[in-house]
C-alpha atoms as a PDB file:
ATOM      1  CA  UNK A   1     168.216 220.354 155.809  1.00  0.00           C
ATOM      2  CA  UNK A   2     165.411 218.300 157.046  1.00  0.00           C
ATOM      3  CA  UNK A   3     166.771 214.673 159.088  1.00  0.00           C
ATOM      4  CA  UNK A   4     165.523 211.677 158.607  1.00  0.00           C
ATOM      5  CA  UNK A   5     162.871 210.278 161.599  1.00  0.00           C
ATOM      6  CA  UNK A   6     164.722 208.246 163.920  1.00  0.00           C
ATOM      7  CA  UNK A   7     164.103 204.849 163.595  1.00  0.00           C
ATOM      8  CA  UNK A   8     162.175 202.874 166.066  1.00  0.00           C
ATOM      9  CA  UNK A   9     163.537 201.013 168.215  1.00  0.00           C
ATOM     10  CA  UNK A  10     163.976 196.538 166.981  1.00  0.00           C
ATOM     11  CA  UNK A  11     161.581 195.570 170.170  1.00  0.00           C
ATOM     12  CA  UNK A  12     158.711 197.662 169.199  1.00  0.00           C
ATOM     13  CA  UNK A  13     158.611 196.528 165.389  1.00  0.00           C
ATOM     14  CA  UNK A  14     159.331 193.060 167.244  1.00  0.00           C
ATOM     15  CA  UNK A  15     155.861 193.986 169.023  1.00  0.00           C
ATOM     16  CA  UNK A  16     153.699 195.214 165.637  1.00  0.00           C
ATOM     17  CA  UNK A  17     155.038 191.552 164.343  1.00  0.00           C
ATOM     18  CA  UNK A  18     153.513 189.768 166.875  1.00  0.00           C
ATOM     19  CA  UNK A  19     150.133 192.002 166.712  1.00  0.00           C
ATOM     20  CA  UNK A  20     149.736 191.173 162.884  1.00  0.00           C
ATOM     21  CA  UNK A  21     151.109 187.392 163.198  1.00  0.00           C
ATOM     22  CA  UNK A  22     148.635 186.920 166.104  1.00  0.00           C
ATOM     23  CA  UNK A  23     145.623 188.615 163.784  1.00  0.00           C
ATOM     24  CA  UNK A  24     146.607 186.402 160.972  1.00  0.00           C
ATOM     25  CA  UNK A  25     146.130 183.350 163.070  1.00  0.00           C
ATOM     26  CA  UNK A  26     143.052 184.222 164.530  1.00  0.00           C
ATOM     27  CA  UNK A  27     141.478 184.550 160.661  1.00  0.00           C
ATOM     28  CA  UNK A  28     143.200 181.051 159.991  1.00  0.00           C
ATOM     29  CA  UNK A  29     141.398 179.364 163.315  1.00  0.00           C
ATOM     30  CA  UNK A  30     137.945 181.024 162.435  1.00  0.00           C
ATOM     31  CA  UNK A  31     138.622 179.954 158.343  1.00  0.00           C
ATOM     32  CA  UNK A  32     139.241 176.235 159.844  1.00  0.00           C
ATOM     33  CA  UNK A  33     136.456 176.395 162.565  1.00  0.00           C
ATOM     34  CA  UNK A  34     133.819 177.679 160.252  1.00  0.00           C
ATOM     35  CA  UNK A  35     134.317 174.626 157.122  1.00  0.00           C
ATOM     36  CA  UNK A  36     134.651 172.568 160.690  1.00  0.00           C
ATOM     37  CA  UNK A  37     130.837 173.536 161.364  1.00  0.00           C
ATOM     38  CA  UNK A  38     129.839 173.595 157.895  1.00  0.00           C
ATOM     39  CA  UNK A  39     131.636 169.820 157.269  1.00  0.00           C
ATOM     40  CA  UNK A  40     129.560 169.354 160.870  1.00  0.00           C
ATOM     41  CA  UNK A  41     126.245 170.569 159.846  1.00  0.00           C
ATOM     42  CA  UNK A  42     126.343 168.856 156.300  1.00  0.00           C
ATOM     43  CA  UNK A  43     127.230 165.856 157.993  1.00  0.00           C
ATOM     44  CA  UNK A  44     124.078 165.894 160.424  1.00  0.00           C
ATOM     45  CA  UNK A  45     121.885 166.582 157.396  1.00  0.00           C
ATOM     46  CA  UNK A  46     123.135 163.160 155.848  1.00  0.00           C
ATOM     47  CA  UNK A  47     122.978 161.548 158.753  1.00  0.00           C
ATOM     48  CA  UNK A  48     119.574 162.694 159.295  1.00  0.00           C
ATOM     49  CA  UNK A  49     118.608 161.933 156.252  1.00  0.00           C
ATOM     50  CA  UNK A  50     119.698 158.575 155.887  1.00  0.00           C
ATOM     51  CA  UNK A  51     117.863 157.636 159.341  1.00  0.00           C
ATOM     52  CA  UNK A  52     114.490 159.157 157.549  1.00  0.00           C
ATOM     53  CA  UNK A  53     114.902 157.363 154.560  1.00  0.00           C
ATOM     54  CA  UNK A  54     115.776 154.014 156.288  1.00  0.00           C
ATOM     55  CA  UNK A  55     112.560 154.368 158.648  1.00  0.00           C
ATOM     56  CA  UNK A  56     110.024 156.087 155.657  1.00  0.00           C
ATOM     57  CA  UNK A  57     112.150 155.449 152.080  1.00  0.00           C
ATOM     58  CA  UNK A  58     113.218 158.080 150.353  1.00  0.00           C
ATOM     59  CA  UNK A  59     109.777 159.806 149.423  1.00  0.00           C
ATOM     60  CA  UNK A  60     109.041 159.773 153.238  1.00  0.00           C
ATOM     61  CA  UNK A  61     107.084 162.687 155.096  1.00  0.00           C
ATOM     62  CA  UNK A  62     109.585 165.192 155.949  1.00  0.00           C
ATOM     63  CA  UNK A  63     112.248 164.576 153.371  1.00  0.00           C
ATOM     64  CA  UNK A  64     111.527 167.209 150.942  1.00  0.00           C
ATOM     65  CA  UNK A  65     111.694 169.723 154.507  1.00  0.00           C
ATOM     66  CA  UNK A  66     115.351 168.395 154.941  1.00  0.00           C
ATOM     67  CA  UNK A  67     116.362 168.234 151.840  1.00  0.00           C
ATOM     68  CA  UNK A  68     115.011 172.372 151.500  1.00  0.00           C
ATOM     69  CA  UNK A  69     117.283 173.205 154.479  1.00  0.00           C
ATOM     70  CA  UNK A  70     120.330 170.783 153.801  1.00  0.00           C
ATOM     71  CA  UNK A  71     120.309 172.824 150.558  1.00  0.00           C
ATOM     72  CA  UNK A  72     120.185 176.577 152.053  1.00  0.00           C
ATOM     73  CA  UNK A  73     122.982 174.998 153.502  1.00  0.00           C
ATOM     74  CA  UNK A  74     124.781 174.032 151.335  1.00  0.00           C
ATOM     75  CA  UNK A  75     123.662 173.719 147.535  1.00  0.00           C
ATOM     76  CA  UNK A  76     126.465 171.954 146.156  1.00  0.00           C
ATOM     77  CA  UNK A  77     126.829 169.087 148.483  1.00  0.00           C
ATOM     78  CA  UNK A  78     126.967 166.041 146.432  1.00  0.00           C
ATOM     79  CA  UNK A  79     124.917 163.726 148.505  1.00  0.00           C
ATOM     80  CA  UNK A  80     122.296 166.527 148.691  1.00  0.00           C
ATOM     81  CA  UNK A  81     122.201 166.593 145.139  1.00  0.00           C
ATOM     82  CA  UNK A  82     121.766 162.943 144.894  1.00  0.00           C
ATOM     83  CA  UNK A  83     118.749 162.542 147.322  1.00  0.00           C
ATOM     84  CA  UNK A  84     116.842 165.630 145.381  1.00  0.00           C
ATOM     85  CA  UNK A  85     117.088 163.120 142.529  1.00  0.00           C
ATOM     86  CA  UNK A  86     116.106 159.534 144.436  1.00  0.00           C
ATOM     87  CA  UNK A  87     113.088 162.508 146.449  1.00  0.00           C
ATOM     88  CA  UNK A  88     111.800 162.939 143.231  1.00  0.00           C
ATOM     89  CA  UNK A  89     112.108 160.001 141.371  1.00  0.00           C
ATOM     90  CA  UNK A  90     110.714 157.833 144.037  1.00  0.00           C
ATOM     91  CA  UNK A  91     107.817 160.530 144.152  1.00  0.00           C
ATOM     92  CA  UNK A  92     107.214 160.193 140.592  1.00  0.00           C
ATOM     93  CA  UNK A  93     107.071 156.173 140.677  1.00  0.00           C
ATOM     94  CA  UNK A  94     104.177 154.159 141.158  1.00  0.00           C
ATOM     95  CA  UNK A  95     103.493 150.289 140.253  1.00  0.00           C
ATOM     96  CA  UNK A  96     100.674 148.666 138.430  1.00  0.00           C
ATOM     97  CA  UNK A  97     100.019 145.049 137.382  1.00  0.00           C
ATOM     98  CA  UNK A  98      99.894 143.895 133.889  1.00  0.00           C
ATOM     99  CA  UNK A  99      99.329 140.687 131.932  1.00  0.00           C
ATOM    100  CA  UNK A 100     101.172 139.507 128.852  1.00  0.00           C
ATOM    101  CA  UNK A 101     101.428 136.109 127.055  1.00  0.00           C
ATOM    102  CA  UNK A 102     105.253 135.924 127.645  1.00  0.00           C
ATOM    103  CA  UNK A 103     107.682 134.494 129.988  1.00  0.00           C
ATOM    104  CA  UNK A 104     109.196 137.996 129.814  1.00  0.00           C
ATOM    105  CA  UNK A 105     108.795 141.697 130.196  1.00  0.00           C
ATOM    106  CA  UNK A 106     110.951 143.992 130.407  1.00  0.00           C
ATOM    107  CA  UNK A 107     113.613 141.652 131.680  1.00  0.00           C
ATOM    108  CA  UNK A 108     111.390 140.318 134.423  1.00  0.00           C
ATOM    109  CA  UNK A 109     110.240 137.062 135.171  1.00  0.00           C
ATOM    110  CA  UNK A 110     106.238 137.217 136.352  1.00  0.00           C
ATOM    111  CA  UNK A 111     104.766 137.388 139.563  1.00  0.00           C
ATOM    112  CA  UNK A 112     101.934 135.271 138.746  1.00  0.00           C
ATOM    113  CA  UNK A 113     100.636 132.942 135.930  1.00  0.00           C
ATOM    114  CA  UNK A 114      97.452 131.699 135.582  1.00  0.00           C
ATOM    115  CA  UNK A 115      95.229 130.261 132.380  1.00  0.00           C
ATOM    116  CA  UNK A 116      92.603 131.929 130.904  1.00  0.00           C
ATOM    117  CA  UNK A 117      89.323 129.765 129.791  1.00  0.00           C
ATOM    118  CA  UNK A 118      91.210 128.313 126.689  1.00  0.00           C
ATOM    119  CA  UNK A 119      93.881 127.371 128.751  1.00  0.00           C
ATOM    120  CA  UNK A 120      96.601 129.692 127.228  1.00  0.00           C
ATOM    121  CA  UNK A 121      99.083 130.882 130.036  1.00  0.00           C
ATOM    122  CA  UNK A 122      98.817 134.338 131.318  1.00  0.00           C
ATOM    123  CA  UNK A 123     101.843 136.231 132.882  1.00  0.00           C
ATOM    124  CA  UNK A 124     101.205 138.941 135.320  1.00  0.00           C
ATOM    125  CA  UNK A 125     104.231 141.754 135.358  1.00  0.00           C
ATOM    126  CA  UNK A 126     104.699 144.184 138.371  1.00  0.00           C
ATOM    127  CA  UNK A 127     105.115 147.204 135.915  1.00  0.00           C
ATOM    128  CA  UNK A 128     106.724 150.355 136.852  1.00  0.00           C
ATOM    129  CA  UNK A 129     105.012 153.836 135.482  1.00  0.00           C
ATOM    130  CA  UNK A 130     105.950 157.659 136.498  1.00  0.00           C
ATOM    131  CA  UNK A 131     104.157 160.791 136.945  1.00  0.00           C
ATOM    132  CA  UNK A 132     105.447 162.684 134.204  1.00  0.00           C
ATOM    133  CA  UNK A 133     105.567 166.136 135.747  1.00  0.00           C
ATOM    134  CA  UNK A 134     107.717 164.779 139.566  1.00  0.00           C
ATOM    135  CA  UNK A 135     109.832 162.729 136.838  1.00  0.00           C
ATOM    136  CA  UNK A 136     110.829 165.849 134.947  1.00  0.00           C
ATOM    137  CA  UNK A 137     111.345 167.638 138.562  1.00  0.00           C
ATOM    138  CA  UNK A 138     114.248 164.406 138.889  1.00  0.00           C
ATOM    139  CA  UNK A 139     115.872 164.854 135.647  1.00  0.00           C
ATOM    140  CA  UNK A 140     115.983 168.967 136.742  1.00  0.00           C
ATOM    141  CA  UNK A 141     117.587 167.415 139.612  1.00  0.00           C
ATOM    142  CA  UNK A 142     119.498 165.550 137.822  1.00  0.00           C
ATOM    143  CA  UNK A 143     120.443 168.339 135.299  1.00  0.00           C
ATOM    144  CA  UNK A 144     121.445 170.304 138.357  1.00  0.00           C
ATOM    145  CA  UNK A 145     124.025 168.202 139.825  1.00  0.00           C
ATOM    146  CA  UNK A 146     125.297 167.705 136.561  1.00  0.00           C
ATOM    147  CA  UNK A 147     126.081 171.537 136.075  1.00  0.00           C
ATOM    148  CA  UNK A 148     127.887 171.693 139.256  1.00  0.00           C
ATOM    149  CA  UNK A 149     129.779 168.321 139.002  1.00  0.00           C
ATOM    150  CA  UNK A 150     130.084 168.017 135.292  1.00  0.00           C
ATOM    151  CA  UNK A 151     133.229 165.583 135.458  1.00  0.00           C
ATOM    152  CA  UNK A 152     131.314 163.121 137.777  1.00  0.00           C
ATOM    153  CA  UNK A 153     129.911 160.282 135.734  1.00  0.00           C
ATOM    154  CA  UNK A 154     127.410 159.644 138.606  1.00  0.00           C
ATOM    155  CA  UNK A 155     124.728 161.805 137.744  1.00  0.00           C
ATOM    156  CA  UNK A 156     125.196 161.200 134.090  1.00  0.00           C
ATOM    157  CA  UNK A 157     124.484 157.878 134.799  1.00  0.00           C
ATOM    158  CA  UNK A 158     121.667 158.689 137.424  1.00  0.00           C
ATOM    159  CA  UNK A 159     119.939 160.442 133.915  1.00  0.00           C
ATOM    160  CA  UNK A 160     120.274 157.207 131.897  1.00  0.00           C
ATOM    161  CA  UNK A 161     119.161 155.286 134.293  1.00  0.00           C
ATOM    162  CA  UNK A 162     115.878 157.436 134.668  1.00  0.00           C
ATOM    163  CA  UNK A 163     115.538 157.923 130.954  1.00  0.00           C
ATOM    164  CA  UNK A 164     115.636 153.775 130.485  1.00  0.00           C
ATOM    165  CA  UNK A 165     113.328 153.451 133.445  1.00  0.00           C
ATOM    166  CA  UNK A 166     110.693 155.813 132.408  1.00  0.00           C
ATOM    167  CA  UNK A 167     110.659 154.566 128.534  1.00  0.00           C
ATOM    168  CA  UNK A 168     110.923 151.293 129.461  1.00  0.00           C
ATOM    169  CA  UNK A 169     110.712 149.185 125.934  1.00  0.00           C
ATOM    170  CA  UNK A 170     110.951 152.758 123.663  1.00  0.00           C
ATOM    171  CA  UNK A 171     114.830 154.082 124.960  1.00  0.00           C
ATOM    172  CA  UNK A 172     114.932 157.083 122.594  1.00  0.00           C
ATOM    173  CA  UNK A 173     115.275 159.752 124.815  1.00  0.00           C
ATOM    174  CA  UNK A 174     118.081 156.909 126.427  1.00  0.00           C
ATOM    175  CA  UNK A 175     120.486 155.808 123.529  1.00  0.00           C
ATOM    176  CA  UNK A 176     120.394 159.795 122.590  1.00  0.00           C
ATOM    177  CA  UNK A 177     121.524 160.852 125.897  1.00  0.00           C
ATOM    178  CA  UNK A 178     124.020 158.007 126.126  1.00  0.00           C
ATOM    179  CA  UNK A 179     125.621 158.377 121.930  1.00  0.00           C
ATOM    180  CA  UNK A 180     125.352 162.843 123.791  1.00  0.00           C
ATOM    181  CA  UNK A 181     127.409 161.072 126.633  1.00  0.00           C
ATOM    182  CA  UNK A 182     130.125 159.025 124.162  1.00  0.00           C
ATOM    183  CA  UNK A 183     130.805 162.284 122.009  1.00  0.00           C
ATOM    184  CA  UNK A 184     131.635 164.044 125.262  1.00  0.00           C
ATOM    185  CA  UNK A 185     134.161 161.501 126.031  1.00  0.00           C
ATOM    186  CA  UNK A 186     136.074 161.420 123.492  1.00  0.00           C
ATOM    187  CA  UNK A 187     136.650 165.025 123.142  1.00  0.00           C
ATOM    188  CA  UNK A 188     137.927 165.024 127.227  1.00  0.00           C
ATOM    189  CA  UNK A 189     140.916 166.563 128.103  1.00  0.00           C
ATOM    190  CA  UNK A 190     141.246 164.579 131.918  1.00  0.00           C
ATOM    191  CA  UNK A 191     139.303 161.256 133.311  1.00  0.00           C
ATOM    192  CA  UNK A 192     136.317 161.444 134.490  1.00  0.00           C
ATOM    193  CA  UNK A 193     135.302 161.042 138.026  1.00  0.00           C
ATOM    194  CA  UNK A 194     132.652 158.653 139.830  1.00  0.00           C
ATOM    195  CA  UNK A 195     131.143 159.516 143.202  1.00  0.00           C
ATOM    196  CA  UNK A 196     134.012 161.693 143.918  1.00  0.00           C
ATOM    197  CA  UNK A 197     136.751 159.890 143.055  1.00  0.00           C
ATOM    198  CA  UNK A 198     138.972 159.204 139.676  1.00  0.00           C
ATOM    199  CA  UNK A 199     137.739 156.727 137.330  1.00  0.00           C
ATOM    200  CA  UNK A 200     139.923 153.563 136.300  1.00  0.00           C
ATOM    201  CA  UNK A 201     140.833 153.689 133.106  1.00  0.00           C
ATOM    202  CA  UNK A 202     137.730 151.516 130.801  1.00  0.00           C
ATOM    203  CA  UNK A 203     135.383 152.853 133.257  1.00  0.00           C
ATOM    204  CA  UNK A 204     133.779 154.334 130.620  1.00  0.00           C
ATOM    205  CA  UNK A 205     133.870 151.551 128.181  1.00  0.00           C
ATOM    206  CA  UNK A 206     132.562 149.016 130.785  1.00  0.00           C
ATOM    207  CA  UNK A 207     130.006 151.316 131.704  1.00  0.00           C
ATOM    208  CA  UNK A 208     128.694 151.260 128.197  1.00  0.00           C
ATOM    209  CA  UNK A 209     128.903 147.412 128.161  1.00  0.00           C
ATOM    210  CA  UNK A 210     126.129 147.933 131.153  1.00  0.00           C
ATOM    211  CA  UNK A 211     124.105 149.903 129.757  1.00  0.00           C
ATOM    212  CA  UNK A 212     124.312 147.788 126.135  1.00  0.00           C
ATOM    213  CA  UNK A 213     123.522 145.072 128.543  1.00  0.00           C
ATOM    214  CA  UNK A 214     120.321 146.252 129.724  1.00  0.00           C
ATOM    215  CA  UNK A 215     119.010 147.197 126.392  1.00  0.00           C
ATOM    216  CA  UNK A 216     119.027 143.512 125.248  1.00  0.00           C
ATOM    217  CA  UNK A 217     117.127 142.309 128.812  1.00  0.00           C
ATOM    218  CA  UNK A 218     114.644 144.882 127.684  1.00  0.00           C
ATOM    219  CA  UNK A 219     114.014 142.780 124.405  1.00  0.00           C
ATOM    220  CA  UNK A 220     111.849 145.012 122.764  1.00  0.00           C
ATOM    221  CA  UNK A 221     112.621 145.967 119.080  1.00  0.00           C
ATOM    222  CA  UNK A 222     113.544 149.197 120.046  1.00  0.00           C
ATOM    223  CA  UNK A 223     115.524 147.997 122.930  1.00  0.00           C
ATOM    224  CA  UNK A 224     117.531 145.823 120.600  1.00  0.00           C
ATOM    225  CA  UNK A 225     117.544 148.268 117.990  1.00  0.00           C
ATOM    226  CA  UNK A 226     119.327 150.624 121.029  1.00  0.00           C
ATOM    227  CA  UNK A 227     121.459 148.009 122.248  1.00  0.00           C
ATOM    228  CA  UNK A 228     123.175 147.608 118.326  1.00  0.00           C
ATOM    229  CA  UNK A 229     123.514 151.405 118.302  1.00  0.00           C
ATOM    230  CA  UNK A 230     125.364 151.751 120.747  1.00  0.00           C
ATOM    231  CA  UNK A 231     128.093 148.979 120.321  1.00  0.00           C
ATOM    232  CA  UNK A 232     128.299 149.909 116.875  1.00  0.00           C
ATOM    233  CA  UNK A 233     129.632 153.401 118.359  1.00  0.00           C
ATOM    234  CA  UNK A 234     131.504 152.044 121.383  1.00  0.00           C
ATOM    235  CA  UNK A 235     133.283 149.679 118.775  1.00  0.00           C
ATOM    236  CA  UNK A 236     134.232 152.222 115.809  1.00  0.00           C
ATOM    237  CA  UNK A 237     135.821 154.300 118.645  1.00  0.00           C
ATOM    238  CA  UNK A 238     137.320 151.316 120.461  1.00  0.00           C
ATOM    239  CA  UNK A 239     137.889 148.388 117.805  1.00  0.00           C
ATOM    240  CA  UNK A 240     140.291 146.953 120.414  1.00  0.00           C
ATOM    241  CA  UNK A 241     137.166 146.295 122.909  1.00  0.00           C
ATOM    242  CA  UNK A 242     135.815 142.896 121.333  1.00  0.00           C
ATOM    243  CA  UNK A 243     132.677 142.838 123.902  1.00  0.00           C
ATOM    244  CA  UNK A 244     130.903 145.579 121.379  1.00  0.00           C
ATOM    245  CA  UNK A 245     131.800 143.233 118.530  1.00  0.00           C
ATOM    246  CA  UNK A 246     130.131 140.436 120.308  1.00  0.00           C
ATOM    247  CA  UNK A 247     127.231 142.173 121.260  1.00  0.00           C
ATOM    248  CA  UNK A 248     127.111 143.079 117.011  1.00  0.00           C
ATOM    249  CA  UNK A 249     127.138 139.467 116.359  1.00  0.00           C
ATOM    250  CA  UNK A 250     124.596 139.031 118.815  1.00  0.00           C
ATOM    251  CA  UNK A 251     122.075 141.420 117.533  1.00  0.00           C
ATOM    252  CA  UNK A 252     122.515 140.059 113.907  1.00  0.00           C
ATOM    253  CA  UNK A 253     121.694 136.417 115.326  1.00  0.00           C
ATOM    254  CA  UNK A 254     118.701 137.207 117.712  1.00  0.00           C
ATOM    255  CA  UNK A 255     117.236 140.795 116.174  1.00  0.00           C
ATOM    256  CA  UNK A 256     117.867 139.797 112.329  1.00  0.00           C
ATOM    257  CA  UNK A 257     118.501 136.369 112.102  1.00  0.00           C
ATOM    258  CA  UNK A 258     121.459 136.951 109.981  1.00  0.00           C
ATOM    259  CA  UNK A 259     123.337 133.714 111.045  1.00  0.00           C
ATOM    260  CA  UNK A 260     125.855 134.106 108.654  1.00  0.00           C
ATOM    261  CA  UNK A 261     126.502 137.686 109.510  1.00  0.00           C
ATOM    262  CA  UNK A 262     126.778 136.964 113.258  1.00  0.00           C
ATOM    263  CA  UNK A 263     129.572 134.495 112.669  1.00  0.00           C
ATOM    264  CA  UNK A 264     131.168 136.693 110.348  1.00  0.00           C
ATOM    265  CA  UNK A 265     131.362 138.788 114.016  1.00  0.00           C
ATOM    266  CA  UNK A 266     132.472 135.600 116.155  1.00  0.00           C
ATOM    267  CA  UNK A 267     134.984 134.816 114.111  1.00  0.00           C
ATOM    268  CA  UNK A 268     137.020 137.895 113.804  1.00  0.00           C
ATOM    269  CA  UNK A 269     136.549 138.384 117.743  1.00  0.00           C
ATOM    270  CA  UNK A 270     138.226 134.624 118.015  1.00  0.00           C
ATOM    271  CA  UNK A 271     141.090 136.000 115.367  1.00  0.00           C
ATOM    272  CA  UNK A 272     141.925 138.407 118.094  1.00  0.00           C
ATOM    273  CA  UNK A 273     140.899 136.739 121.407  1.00  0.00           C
ATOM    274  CA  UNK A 274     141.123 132.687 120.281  1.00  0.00           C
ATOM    275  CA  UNK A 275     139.648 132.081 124.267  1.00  0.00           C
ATOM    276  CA  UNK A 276     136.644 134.547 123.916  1.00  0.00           C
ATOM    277  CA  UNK A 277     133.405 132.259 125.785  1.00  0.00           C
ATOM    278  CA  UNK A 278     130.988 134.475 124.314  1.00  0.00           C
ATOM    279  CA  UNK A 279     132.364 134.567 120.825  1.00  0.00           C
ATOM    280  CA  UNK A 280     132.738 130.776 120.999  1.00  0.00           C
ATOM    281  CA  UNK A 281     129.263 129.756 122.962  1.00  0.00           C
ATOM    282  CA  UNK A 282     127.077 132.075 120.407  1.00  0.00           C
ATOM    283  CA  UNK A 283     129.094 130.375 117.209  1.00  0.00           C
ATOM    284  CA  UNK A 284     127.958 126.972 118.591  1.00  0.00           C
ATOM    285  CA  UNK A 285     124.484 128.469 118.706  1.00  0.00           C
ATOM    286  CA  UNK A 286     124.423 130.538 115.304  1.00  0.00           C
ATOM    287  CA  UNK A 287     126.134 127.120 113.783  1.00  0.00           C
ATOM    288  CA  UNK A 288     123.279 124.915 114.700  1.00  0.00           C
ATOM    289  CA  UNK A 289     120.606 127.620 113.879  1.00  0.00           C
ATOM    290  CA  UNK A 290     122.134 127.065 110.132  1.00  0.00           C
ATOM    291  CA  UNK A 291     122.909 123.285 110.537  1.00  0.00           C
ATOM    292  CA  UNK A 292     125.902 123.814 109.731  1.00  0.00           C
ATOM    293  CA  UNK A 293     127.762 120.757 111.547  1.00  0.00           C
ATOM    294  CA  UNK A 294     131.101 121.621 110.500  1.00  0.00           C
ATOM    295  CA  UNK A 295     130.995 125.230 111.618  1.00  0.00           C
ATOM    296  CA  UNK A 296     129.455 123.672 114.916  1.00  0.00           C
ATOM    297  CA  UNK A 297     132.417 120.952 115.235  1.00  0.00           C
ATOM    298  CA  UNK A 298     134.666 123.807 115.549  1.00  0.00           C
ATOM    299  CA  UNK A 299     133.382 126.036 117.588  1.00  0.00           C
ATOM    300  CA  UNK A 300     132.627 122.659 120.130  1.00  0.00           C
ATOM    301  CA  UNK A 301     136.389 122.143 119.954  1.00  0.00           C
ATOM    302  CA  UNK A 302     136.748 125.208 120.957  1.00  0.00           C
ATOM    303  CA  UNK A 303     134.252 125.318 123.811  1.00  0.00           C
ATOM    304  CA  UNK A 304     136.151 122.247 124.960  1.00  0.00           C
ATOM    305  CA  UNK A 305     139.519 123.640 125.073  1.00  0.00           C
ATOM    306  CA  UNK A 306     138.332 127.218 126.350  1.00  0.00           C
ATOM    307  CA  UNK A 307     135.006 126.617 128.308  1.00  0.00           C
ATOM    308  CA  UNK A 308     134.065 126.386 132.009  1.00  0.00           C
ATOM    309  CA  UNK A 309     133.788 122.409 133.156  1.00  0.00           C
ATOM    310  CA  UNK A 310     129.785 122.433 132.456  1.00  0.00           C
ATOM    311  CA  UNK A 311     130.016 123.627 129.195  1.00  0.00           C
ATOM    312  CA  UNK A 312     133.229 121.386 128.640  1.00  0.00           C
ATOM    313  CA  UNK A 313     131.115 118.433 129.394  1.00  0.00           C
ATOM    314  CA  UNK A 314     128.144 119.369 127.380  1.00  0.00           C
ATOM    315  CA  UNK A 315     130.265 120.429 124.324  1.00  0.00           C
ATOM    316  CA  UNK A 316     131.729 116.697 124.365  1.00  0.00           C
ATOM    317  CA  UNK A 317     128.523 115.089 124.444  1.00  0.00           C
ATOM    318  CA  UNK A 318     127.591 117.191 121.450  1.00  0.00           C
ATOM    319  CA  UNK A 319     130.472 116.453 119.382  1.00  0.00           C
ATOM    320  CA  UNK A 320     130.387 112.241 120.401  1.00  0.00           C
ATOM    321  CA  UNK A 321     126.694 112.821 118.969  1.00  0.00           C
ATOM    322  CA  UNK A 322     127.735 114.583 115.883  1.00  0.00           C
ATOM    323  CA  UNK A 323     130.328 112.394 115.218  1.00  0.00           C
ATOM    324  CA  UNK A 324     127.861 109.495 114.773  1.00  0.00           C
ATOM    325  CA  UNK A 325     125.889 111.352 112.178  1.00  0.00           C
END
C-alpha cells in the first residue's frame, strides 16, 4: 500500500511564506512607484504648461508640442483635456472692429464713439469671430473630454459656452445643446460632477439661470427668443424655482410688450415668494409702462417694505409723487 509523502517540515513552508509575501510586496511598491511617476510626470506637464501659457497665452508656440506629449502620456488627464479645448479655441479666435448705432452689442458697451457727418453717434464694438475649421477641432475637443468624463458638467459647459460664443446673436446650435443637456438631467440616476468634484444640489438649476442670463445680455431676437425657451423648460420641470418664472415675465415685458402678461408672471411669483426684488422691481416697471397707478402703488409698497435702502428711498419719492396726482 503506497504511504503518504512525509510532510515538510513547519520552518520550510514558514520559508515559501516569506518568498511569496516578499514577491507580493515588491509588485505592491512597483504598482505605487509607477502611478507615483505617472502622478509626477502629469504633474510636470501642467506645470509646464501653465508657465507657457502664462508667458505666450494659451495658443503660444510650443503648446500644441506639449499638449501632443502630455497626451501620449496620459490621454485622459482632465486638465489635458481642458487645455486641447482653450489650444484650440484660442487658435480659432480672432477680433475685428465693428460699428453699430447702439449703446449695445452683444452685451458690450463700445470702445469708441464718434459722429458721422450728420452728427448721428457711431459705436465701435471689439467683435469676436472664429475660424470655423480650429473651432470645430475645440468642440472635437470638447466632444472628447466629454466621452471620457461624461458626469462632469465642465466640459458640457465648456461646449455651451463655445456654441454661444461662436453664434453670438443666432444661439441655435446653443439653446439645442443646452434643452440636449436638461433632458439628460432629468433622466440621471446620481449628481453630476464639476471639475472633479460632486455638484451641490441646484447646481444644475443655477447653472441654467447663467446661461438664461446671458441670452438676455445678448439682446438679439433670437437671443431673447433662447433665453424664454429655456426658462419655459427649466420652469415646467422645476415650478418651485421662481427665477425661470421671472425671467417669463421678463421676456413678455421687454421681447413682446405684453404688460399685462408679464404681471400676470410677477404676481404669482409674489403669491409664493411675497419678498421676491425682481418680481417686485419689474411690476413697478410693467405698471408704469401701462399707467396703471394703482398696480404701481402696490408694487411701490412693496419695494418699500422688501427693497434694498436705494430703492427704498426712490420707491417713497415715487409714491409721495403719485399720491399728489
Amino acid at each position: 500500500m503506497q504511504q503518504p509523502a512525509p510532510a515538510e517540515p513547519s520552518h520550510k513552508n514558514e520559508y515559501k511564506m516569506r518568498i511569496i509575501m516578499r514577491k507580493l510586496f515588491l509588485v505592491f511598491i512597483s504598482s505605487v512607484f509607477c502611478l507615483a511617476v505617472h502622478a509626477q510626470q502629469n504633474s510636470n506637464y501642467e506645470q509646464r504648461y501653465n508657465l507657457l501659457v502664462s508667458k505666450l497665452g494659451p495658443d503660444g508656440v510650443g503648446v500644441e508640442t506639449l499638449l501632443n506629449n502630455w497626451e501620449r502620456e496620459d490621454s485622459t488627464d482632465v486638465k489635458m483635456l481642458t487645455a486641447r479645448f482653450n489650444y484650440y479655441l484660442a487658435k480659432s479666435e480672432s477680433q475685428q472692429v465693428v460699428t453699430k448705432s447702439t449703446k449695445k452689442y452683444l452685451g458690450m458697451d463700445p470702445i469708441l464713439s464718434l459722429k458721422d457727418t450728420t452728427g448721428k453717434d457711431v459705436f465701435y464694438f471689439q467683435e469676436n469671430v472664429y475660424d470655423d475649421e480650429l473651432f470645430g477641432l475645440a468642440v472635437k475637443a470638447a466632444d472628447k473630454a466629454i466621452r471620457i468624463h461624461p458626469d462632469d458638467l465642465e466640459f458640457r459647459f465648456m461646449k455651451a459656452n463655445a456654441y454661444i460664443a461662436y453664434e453670438k446673436e443666432s444661439p441655435d446650435m446653443a439653446i439645442a445643446y443646452l434643452l440636449d443637456l436638461i433632458r439628460i438631467d432629468t433622466g440621471l440616476s446620481k449628481p453630476w460632477k464639476y471639475s472633479g468634484k460632486a455638484a451641490d444640489k441646484g447646481f444644475f438649476e443655477d447653472a441654467m439661470q447663467e446661461y438664461c442670463y446671458s441670452f438676455y445680455s445678448i439682446g438679439s431676437d433670437k437671443a431673447m427668443d433662447a433665453f424664454n425657451t429655456l426658462s419655459q423648460e427649466m420652469f415646467r420641470l422645476h415650478p418651485d424655482n421662481f427665477s425661470f418664472l421671472n425671467n417669463i415675465g421678463t421676456y413678455k415685458m421687454v421681447s413682446q410688450e405684453d404688460y399685462k402678461g408679464a404681471l400676470k408672471c410677477y404676481d404669482k411669483v409674489l403669491k409664493k415668494k411675497p419678498e421676491d426684488y425682481i418680481a417686485i422691481r419689474n411690476g413697478v416697471l410693467a405698471s408704469r409702462k401701462l399707467k396703471d397707478v394703482k398696480r404701481e402703488k402696490k408694487y411701490l409698497n412693496m419695494l418699500v417694505k422688501h427693497g434694498p435702502d436705494a430703492d427704498k428711498r426712490s420707491a417713497e419719492v415715487r409714491l409721495q409723487v403719485l399720491g399728489k396726482k
